[in-house]
N, C-alpha and C. Protein backbone atom coordinates (compact mmCIF):
# COMPACT_ATOMS: atom_id res chain seq x y z
N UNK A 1 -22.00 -3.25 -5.61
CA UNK A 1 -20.63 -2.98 -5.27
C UNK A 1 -20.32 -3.44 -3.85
N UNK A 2 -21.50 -4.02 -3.33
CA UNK A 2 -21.29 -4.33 -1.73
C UNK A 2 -20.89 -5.73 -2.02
N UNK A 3 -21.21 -6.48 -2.64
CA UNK A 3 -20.45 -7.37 -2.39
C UNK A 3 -19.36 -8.01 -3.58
N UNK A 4 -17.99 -8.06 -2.46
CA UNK A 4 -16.76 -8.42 -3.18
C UNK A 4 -16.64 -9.84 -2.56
N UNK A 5 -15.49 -10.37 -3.89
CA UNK A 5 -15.51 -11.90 -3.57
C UNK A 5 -14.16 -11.61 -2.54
N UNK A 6 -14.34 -13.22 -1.62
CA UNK A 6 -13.93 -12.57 -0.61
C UNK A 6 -12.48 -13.84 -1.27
N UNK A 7 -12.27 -14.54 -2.08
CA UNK A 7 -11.42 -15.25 -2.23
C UNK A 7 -10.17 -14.61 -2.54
N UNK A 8 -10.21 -13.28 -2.97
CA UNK A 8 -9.44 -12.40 -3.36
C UNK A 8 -8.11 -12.04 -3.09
N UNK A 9 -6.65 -12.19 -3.12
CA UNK A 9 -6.00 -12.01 -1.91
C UNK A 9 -5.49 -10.41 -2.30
N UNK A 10 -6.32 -10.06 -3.37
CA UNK A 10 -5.83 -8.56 -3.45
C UNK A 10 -5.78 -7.24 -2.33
N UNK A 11 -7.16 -7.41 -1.71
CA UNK A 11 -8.10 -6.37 -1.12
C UNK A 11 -8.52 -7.58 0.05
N UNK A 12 -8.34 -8.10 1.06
CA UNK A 12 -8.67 -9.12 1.78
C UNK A 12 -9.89 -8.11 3.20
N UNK A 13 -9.71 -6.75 3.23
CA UNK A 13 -10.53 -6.15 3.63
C UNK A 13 -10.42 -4.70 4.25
N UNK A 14 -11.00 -3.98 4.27
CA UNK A 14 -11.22 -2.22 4.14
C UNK A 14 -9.76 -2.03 5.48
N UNK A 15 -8.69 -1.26 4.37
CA UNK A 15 -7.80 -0.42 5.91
C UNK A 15 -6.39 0.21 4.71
N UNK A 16 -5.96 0.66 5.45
CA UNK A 16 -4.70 1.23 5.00
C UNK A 16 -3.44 0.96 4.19
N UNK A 17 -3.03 1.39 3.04
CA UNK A 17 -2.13 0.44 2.39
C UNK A 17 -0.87 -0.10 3.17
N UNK A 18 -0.54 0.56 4.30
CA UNK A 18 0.45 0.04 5.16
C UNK A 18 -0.37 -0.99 5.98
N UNK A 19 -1.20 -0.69 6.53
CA UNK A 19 -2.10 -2.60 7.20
C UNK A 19 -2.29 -3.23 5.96
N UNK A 20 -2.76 -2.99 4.80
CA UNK A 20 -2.32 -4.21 3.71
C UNK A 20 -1.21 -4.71 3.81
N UNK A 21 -0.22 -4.04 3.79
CA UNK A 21 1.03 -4.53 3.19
C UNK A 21 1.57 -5.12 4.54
N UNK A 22 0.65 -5.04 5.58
CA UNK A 22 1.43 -5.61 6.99
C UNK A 22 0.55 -7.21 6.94
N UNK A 23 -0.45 -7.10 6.36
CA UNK A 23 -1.47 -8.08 6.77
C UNK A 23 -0.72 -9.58 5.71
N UNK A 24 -0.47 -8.41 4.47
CA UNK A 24 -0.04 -9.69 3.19
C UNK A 24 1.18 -10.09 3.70
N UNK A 25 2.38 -9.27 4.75
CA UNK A 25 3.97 -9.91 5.39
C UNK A 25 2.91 -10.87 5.97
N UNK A 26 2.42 -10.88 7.03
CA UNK A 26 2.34 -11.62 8.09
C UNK A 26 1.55 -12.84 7.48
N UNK A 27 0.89 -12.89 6.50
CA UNK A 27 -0.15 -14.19 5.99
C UNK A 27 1.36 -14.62 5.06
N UNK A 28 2.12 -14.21 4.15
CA UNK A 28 2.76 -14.94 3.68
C UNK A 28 4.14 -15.48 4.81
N UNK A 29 4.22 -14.74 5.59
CA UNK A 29 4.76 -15.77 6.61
C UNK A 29 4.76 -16.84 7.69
N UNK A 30 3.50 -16.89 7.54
CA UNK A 30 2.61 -17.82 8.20
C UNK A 30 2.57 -19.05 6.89
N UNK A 31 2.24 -18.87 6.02
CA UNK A 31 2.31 -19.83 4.62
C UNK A 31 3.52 -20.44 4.68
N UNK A 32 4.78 -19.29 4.60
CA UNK A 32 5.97 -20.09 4.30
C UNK A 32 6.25 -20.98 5.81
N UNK A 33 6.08 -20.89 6.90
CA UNK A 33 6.01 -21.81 7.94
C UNK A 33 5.02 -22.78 7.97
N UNK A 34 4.34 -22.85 7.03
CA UNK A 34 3.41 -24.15 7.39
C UNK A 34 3.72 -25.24 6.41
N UNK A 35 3.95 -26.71 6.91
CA UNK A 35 3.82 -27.63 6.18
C UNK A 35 2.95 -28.47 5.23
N UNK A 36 2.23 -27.68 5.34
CA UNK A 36 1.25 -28.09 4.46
C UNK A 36 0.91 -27.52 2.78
N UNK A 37 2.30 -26.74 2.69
CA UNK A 37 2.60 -25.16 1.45
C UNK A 37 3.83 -26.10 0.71
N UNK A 38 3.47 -26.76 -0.10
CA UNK A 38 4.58 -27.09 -0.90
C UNK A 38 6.05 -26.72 -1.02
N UNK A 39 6.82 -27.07 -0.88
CA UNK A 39 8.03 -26.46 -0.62
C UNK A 39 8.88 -25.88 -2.37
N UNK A 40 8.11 -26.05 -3.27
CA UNK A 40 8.49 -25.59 -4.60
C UNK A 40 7.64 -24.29 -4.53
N UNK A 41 6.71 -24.32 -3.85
CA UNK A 41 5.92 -22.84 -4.15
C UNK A 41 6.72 -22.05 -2.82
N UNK A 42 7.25 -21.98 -2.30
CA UNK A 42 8.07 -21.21 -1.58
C UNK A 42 8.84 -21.04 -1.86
N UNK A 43 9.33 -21.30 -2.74
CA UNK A 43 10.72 -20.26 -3.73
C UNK A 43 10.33 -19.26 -4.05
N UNK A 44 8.59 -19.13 -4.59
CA UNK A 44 8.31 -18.22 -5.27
C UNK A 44 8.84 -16.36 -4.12
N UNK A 45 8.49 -16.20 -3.11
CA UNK A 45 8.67 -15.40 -2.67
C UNK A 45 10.23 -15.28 -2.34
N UNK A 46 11.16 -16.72 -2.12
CA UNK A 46 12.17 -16.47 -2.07
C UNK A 46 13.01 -15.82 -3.24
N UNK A 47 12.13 -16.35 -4.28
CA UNK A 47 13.08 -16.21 -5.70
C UNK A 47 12.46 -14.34 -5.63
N UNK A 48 11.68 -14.06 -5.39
CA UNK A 48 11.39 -12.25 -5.32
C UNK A 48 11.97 -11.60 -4.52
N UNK A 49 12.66 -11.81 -3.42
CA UNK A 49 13.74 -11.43 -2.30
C UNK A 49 15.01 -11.52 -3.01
N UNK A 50 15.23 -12.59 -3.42
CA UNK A 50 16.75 -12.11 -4.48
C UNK A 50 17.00 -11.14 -5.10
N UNK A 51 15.90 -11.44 -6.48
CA UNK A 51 15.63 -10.51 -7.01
C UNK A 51 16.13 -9.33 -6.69
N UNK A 52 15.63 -9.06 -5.62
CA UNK A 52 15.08 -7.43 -4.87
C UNK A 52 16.75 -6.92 -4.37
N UNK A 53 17.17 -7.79 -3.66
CA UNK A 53 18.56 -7.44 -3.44
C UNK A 53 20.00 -7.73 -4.67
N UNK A 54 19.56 -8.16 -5.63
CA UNK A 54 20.67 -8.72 -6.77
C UNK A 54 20.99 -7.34 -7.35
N UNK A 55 22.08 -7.04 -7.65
CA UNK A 55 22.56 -6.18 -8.82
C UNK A 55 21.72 -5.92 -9.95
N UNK A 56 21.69 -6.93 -10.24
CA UNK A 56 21.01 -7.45 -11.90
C UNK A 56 19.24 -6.84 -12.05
N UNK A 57 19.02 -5.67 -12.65
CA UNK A 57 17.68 -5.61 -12.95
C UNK A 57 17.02 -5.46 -14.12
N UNK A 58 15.71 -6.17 -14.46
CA UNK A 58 15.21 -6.09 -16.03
C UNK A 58 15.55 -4.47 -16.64
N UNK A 59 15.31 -3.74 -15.85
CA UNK A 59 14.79 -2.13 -16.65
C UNK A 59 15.91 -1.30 -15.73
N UNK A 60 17.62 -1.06 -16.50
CA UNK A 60 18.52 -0.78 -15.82
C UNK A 60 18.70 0.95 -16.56
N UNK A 61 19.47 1.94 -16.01
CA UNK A 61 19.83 2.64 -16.34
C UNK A 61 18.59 4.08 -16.85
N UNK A 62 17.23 3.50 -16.27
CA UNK A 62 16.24 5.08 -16.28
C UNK A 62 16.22 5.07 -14.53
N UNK A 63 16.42 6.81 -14.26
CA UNK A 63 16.25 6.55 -12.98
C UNK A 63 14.83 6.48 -12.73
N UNK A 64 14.19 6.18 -11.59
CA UNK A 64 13.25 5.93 -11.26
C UNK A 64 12.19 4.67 -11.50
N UNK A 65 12.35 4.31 -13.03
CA UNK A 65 11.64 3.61 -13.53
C UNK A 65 12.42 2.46 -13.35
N UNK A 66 14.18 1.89 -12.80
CA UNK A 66 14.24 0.75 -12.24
C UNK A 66 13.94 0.06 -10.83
N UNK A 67 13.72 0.99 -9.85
CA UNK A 67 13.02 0.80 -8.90
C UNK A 67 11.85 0.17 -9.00
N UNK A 68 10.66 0.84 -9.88
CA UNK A 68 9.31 0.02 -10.30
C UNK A 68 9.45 -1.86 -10.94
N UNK A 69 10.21 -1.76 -11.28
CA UNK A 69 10.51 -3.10 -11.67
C UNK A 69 10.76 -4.10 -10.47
N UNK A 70 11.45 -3.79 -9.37
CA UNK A 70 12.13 -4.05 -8.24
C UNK A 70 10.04 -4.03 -7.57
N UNK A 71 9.55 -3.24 -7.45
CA UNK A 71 8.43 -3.42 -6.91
C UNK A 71 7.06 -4.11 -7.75
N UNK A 72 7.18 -4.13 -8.43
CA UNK A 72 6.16 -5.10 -9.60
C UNK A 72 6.70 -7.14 -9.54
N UNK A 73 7.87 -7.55 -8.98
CA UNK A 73 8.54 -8.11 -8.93
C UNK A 73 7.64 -9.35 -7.83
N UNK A 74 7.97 -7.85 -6.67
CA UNK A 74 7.54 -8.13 -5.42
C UNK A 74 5.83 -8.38 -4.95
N UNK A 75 5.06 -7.77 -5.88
CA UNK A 75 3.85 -7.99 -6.11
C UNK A 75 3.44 -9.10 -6.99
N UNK A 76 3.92 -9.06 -7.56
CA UNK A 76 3.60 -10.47 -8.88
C UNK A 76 3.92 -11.54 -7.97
N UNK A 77 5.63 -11.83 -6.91
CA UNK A 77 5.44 -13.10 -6.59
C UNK A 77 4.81 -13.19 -5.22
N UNK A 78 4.59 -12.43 -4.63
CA UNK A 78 3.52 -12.30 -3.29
C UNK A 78 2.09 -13.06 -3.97
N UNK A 79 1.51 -11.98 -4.85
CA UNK A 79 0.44 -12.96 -5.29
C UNK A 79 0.81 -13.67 -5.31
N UNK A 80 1.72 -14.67 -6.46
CA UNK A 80 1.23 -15.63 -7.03
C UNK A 80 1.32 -16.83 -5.85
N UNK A 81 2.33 -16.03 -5.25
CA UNK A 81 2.91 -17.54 -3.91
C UNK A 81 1.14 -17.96 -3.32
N UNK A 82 0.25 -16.94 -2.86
CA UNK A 82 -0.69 -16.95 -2.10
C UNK A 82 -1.69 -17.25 -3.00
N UNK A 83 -1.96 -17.02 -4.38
CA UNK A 83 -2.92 -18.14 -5.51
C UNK A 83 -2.21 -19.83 -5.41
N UNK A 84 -1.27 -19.49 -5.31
CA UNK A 84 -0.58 -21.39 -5.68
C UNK A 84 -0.78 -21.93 -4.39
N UNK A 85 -1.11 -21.72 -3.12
CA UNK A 85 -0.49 -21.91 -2.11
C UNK A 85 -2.31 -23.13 -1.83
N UNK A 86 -2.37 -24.02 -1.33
CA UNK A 86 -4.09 -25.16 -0.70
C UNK A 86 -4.59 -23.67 -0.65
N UNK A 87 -5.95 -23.65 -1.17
CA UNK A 87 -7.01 -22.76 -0.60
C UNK A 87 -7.30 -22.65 0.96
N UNK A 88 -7.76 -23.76 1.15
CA UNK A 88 -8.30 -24.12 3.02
C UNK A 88 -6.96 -23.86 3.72
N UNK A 89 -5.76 -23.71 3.63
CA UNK A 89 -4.66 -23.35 4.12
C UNK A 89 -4.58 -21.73 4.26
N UNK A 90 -4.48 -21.01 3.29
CA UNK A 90 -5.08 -19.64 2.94
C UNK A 90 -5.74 -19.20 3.98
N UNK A 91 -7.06 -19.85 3.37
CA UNK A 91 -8.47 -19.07 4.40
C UNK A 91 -8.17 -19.13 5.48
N UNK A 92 -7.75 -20.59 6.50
CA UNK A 92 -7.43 -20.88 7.73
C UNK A 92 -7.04 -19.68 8.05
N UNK A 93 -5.57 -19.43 7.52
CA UNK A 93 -4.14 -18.22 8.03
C UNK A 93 -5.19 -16.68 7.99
N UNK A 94 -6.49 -16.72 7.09
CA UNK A 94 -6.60 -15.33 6.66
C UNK A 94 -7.55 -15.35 7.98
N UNK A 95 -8.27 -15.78 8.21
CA UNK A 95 -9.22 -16.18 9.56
C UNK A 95 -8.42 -15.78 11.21
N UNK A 96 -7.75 -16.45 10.80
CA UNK A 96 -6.66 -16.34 12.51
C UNK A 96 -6.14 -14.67 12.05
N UNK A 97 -5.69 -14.24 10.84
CA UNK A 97 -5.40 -12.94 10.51
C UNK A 97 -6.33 -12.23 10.86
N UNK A 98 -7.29 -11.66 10.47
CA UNK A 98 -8.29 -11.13 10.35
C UNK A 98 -9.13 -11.13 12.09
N UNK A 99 -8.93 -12.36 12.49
CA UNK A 99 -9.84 -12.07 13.38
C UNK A 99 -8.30 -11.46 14.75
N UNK A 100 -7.41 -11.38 14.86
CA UNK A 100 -6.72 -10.66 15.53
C UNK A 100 -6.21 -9.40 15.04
N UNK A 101 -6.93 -8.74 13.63
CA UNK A 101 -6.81 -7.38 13.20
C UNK A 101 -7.87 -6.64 13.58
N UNK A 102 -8.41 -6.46 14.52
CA UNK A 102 -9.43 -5.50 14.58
C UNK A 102 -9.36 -4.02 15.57
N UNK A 103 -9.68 -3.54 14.64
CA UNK A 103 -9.39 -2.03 14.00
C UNK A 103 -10.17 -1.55 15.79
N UNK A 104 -10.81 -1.94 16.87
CA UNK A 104 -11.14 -1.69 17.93
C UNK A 104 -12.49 -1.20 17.96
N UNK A 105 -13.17 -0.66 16.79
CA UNK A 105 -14.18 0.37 16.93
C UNK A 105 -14.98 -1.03 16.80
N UNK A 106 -16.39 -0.28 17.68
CA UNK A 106 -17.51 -0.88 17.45
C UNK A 106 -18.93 -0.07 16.95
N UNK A 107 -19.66 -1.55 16.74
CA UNK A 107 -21.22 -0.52 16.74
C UNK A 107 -21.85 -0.56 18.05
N UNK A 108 -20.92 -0.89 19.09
CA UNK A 108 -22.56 -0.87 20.11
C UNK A 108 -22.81 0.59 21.00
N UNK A 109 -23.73 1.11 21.72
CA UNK A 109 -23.67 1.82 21.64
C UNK A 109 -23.95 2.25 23.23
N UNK A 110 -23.35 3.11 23.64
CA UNK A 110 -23.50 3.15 24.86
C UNK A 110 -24.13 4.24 25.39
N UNK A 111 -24.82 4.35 26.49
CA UNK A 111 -25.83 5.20 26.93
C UNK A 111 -25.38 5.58 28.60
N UNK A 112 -25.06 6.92 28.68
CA UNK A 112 -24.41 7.00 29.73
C UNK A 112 -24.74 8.69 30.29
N UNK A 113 -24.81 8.78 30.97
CA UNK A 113 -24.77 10.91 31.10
C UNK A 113 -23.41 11.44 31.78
N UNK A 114 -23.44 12.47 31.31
CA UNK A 114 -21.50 13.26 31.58
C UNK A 114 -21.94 13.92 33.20
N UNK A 115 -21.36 13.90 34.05
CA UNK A 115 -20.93 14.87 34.90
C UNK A 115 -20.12 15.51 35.11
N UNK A 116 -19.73 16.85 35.93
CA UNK A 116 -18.78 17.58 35.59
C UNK A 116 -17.97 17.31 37.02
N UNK A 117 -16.99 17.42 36.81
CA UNK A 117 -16.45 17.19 38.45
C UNK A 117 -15.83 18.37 38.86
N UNK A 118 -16.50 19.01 39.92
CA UNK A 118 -15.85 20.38 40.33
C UNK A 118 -14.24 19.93 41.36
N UNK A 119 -13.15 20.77 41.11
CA UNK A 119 -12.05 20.70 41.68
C UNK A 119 -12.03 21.91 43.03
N UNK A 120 -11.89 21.53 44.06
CA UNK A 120 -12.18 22.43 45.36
C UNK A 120 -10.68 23.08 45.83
C-alpha cells in the first residue's frame, strides 16, 4: 500500500481536501497558461465553468441532489483536462507545485538543552 502510482492526478500527495483542491486550481492554471496545452483541451475546464454558472442543469428540481451534478461536472472536467493535457507538461507544473508546497515540518532533528530565564 506504500507504494502509489505517482502518475495519478487524483491523490498527487498526502494533505487536506482543501490543499487538494488548492493544489488541482493552481496546476490547472498553470496548464491553461501554458502553450504547450492544446488550445481544444482548454475548453474542457472552460466548458465546466459554464456549466457551473448556466441556469440549465442535468438533474433539476430535487433539492440537494442538483447541486451534486453541478459538482461531479466540475470533477469529471478538471480530470479529464489534466489526463488530456502532454504528460512531461503535467509532471513539469506538478514538480514546480509540489516542490513550493511544503507542509514546513521536517525530520531532522535537533539537539539542544532548555534554560529557564529568571525575570529580576
Amino acid at each position: 500500500m506504500a507504494d502509489k502510482k505517482q502518475g495519478s492526478s487524483l491523490t498527487p500527495y498526502q494533505g487536506g481536501v482543501l490543499r487538494n483542491l488548492v493544489y488541482q486550481t493552481k496546476l490547472i492554471l498553470k496548464l491553461m497558461g501554458d502553450r504547450r496545452v492544446s488550445p481544444w483541451v482548454k475548453l474542457i475546464p472552460v466548458g465546466a465553468l459554464v456549466y457551473l454558472v448556466s441556469p440549465i442543469d442535468i438533474i433539476m428540481g430535487i433539492p440537494g441532489v442538483a447541486a451534486l451534478d453541478d459538482a461531479a461536472i466540475l470533477w469529471l472536467g478538471s480530470n479529464l483536462f489534466i489526463e488530456l493535457c502532454p504528460p512531461n507538461v503535467v509532471k513539469e507544473h506538478r514538480q514546480e507545485l509540489t516542490g513550493n508546497m511544503d507542509d514546513g515540518s521536517s525530520d531532522d532533528i535537533v539537539d539542544a538543552e532548555v534554560t529557564d530565564v529568571k525575570k529580576d
